[in-house]
C-alpha atoms as a PDB file:
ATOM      1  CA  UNK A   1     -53.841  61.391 148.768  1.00  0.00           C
ATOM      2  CA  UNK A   2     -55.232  64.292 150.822  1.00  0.00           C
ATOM      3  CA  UNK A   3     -53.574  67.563 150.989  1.00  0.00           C
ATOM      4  CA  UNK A   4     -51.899  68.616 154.588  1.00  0.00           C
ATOM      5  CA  UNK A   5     -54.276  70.220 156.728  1.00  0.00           C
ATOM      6  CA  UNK A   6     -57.122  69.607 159.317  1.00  0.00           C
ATOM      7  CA  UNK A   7     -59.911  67.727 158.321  1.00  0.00           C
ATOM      8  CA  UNK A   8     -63.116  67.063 160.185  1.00  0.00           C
ATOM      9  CA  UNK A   9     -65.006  63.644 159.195  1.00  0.00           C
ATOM     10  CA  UNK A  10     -68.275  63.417 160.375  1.00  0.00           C
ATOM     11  CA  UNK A  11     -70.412  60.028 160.775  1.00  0.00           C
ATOM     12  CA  UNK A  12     -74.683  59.599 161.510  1.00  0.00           C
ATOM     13  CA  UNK A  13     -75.961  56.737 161.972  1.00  0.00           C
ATOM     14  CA  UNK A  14     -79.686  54.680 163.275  1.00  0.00           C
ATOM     15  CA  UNK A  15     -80.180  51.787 164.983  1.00  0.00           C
ATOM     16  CA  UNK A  16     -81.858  48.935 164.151  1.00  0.00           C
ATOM     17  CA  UNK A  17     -85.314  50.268 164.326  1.00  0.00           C
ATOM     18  CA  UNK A  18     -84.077  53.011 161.461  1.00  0.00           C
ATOM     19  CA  UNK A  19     -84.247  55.965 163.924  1.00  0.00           C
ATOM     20  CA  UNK A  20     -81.221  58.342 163.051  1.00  0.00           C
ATOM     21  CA  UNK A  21     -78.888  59.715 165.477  1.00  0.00           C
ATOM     22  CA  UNK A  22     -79.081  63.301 163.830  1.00  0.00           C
ATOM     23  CA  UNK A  23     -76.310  65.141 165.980  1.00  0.00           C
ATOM     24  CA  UNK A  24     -73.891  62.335 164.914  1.00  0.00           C
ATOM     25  CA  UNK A  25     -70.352  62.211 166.221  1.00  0.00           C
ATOM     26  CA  UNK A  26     -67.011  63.715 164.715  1.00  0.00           C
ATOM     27  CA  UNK A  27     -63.030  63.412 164.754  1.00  0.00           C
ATOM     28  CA  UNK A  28     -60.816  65.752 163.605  1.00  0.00           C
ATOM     29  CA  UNK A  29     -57.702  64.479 161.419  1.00  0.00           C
ATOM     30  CA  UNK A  30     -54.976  65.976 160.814  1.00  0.00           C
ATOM     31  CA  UNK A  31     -52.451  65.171 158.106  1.00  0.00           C
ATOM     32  CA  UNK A  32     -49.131  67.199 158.469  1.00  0.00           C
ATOM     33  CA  UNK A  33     -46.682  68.053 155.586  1.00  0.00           C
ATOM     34  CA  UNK A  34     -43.445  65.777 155.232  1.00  0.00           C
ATOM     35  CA  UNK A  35     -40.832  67.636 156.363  1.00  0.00           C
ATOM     36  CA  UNK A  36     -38.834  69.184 153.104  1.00  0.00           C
ATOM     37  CA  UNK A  37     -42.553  70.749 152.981  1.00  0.00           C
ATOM     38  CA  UNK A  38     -42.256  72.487 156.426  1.00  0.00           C
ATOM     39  CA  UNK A  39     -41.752  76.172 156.520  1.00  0.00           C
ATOM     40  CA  UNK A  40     -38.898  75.639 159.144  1.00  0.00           C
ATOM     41  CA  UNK A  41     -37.500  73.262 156.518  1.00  0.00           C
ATOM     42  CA  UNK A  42     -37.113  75.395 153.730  1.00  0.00           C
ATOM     43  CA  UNK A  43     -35.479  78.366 155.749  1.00  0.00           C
ATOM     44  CA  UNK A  44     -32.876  76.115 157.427  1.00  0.00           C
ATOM     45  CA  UNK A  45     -32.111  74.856 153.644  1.00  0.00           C
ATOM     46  CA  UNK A  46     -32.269  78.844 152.858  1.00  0.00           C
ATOM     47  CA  UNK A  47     -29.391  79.320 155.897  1.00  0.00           C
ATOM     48  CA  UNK A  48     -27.449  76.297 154.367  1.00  0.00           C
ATOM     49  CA  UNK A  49     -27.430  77.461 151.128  1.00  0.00           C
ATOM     50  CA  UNK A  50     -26.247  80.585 151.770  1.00  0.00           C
ATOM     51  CA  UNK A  51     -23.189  79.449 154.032  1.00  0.00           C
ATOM     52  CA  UNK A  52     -22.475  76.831 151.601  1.00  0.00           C
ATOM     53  CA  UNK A  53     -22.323  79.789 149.278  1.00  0.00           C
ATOM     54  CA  UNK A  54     -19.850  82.205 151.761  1.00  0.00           C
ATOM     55  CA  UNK A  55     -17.760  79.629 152.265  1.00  0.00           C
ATOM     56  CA  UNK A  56     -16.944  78.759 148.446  1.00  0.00           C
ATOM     57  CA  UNK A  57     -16.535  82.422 148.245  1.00  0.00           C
ATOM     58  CA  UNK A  58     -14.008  82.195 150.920  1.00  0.00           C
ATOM     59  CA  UNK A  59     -12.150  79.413 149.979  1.00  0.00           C
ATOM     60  CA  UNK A  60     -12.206  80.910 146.278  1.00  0.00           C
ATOM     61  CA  UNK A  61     -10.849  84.249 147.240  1.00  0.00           C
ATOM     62  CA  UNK A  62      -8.132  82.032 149.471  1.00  0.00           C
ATOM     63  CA  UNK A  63      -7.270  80.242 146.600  1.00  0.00           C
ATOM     64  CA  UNK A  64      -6.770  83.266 144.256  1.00  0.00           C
ATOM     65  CA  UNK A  65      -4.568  84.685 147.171  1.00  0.00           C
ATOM     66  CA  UNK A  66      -2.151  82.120 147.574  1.00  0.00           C
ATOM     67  CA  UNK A  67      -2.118  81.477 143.520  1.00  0.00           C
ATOM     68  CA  UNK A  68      -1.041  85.299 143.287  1.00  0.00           C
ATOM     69  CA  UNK A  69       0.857  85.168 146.580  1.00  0.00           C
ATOM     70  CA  UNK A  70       2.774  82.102 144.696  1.00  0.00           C
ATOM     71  CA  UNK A  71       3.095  83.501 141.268  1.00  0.00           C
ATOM     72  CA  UNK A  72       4.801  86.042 142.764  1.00  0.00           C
ATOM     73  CA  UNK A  73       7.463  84.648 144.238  1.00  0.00           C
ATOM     74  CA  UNK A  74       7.913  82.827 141.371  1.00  0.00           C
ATOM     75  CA  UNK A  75       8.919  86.314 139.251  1.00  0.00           C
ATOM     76  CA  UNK A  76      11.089  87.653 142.295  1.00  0.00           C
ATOM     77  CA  UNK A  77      12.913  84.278 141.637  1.00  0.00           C
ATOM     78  CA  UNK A  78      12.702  84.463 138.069  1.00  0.00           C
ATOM     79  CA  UNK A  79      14.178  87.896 138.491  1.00  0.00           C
ATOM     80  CA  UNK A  80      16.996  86.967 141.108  1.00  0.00           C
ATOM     81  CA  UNK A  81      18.642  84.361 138.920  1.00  0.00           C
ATOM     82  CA  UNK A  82      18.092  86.095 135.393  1.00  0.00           C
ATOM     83  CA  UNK A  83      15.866  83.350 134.294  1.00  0.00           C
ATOM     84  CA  UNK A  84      14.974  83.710 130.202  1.00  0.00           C
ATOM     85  CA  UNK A  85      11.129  83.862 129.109  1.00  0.00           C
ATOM     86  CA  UNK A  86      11.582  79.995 127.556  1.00  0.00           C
ATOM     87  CA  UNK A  87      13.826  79.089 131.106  1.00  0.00           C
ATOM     88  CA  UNK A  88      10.729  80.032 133.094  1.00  0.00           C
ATOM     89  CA  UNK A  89       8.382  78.187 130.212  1.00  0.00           C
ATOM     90  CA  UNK A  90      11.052  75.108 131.004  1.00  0.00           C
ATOM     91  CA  UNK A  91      11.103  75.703 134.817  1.00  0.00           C
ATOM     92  CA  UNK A  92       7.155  75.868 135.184  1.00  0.00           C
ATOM     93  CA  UNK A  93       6.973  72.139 133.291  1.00  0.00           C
ATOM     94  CA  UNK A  94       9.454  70.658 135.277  1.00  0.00           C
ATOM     95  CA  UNK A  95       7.598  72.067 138.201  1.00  0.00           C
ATOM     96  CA  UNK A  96       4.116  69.958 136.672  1.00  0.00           C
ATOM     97  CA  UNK A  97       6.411  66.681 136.486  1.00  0.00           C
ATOM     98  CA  UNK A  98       6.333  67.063 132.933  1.00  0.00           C
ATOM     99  CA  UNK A  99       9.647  65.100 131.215  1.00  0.00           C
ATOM    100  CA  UNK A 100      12.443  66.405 128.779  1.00  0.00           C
ATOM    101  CA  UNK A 101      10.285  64.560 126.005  1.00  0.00           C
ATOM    102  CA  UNK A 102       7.064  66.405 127.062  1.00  0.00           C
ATOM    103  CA  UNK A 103       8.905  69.447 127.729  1.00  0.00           C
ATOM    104  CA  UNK A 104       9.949  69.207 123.433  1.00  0.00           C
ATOM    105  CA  UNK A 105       6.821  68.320 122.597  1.00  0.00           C
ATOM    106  CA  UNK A 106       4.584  71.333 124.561  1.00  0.00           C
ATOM    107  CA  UNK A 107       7.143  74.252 123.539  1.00  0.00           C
ATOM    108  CA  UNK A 108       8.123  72.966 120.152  1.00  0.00           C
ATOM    109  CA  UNK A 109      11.946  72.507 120.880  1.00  0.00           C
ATOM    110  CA  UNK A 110      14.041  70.012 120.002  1.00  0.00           C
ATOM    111  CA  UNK A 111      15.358  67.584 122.886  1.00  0.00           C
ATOM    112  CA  UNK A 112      19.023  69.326 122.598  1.00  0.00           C
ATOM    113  CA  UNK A 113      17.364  72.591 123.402  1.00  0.00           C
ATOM    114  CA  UNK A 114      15.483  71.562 125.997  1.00  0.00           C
ATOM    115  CA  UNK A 115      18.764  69.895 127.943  1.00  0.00           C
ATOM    116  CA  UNK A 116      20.575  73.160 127.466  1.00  0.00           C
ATOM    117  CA  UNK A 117      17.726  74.703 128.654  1.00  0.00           C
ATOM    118  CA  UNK A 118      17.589  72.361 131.403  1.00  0.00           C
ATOM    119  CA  UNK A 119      21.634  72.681 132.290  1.00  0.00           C
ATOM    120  CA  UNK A 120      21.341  76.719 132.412  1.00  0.00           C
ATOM    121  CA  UNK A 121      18.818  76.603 134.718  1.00  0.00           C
ATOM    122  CA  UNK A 122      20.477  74.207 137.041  1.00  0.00           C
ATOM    123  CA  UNK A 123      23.841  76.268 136.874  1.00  0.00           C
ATOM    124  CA  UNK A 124      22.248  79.614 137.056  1.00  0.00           C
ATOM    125  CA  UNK A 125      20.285  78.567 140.075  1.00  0.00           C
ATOM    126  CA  UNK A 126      23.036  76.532 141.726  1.00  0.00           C
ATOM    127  CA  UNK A 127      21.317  73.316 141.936  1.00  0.00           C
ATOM    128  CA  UNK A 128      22.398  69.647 140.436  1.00  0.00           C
ATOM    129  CA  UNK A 129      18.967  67.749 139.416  1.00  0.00           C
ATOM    130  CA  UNK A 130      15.383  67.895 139.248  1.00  0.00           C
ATOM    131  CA  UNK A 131      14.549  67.119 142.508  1.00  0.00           C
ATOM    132  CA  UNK A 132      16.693  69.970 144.314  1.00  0.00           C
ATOM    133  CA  UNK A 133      15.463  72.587 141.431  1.00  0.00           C
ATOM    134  CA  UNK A 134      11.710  71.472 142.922  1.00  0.00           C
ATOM    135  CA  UNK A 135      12.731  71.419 146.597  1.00  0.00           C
ATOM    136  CA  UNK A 136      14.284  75.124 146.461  1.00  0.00           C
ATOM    137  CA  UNK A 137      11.080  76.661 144.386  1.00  0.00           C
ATOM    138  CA  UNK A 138       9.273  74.687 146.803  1.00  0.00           C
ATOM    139  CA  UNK A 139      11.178  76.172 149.694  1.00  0.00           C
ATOM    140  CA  UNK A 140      10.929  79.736 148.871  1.00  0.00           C
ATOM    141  CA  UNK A 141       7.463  79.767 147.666  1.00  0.00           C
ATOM    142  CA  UNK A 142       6.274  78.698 150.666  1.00  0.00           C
ATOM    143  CA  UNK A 143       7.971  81.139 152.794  1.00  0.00           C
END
């Protein structure tokens, strides 16, 4: 239970016939820190920190990039094929693998609307289903 540091323990003792050995002998102990206590420790977990910390930052700010960088592409495309405010509602749940049912439900439309919605989109845009409508946003955003 002793605190790190150096300690000195000193022992005197006597003989049989009671006479004292009164320089005595000594031994220095020392008990060292664990390591998370070390001073080296704590600025290596300082350094760590703080890359941990740039990095984030960096992958954050690449993150934000490539969301604007995507979004937009998105409204040059929006804008090439005249796509509608509720197309581009339609066309972004599509685009989360939401279905025509979901697609009612989270804009308030009735299932008619949303096919017609649905069919506009594919003729404006020149494509036949789902999966081509994903592969060509797909396709251009990543450009």
């Amino acid at each position: 239970g002793l605190e790190p540091g150096a300690y000195v323990l000193r022992v005197k003792g006597s003989n049989n016939d009671g006479t004292w050995n009164e320089t005595g002998k000594s031994i220095t102990i020392v008990i060292k820190p664990p390591f998370w206590a070390t001073w080296w420790f704590r600025i290596f977990l300082v350094i760590a920190l703080g890359v941990a910390g740039i990095l984030w930052h960096h992958s954050r700010i690449k993150r934000l990039e490539l969301r604007l960088q995507s979004e937009t592409e998105m409204e040059r495309i929006y804008r090439k094929y005249n796509i509608s405010k509720r197309e581009q509602d339609v066309i972004d749940l599509i685009l989360k693998g939401k279905s025509n049912k979901d697609i009612e439900e989270e804009l308030f439309i009735s299932l008619q609307t949303v096919k017609s919605h649905i069919y506009r989109i594919y003729k404006k845009m020149g494509v036949q289903n789902r999966l081509e409508l994903i592969n060509m946003v797909q396709k251009t955003v990543a450009k």
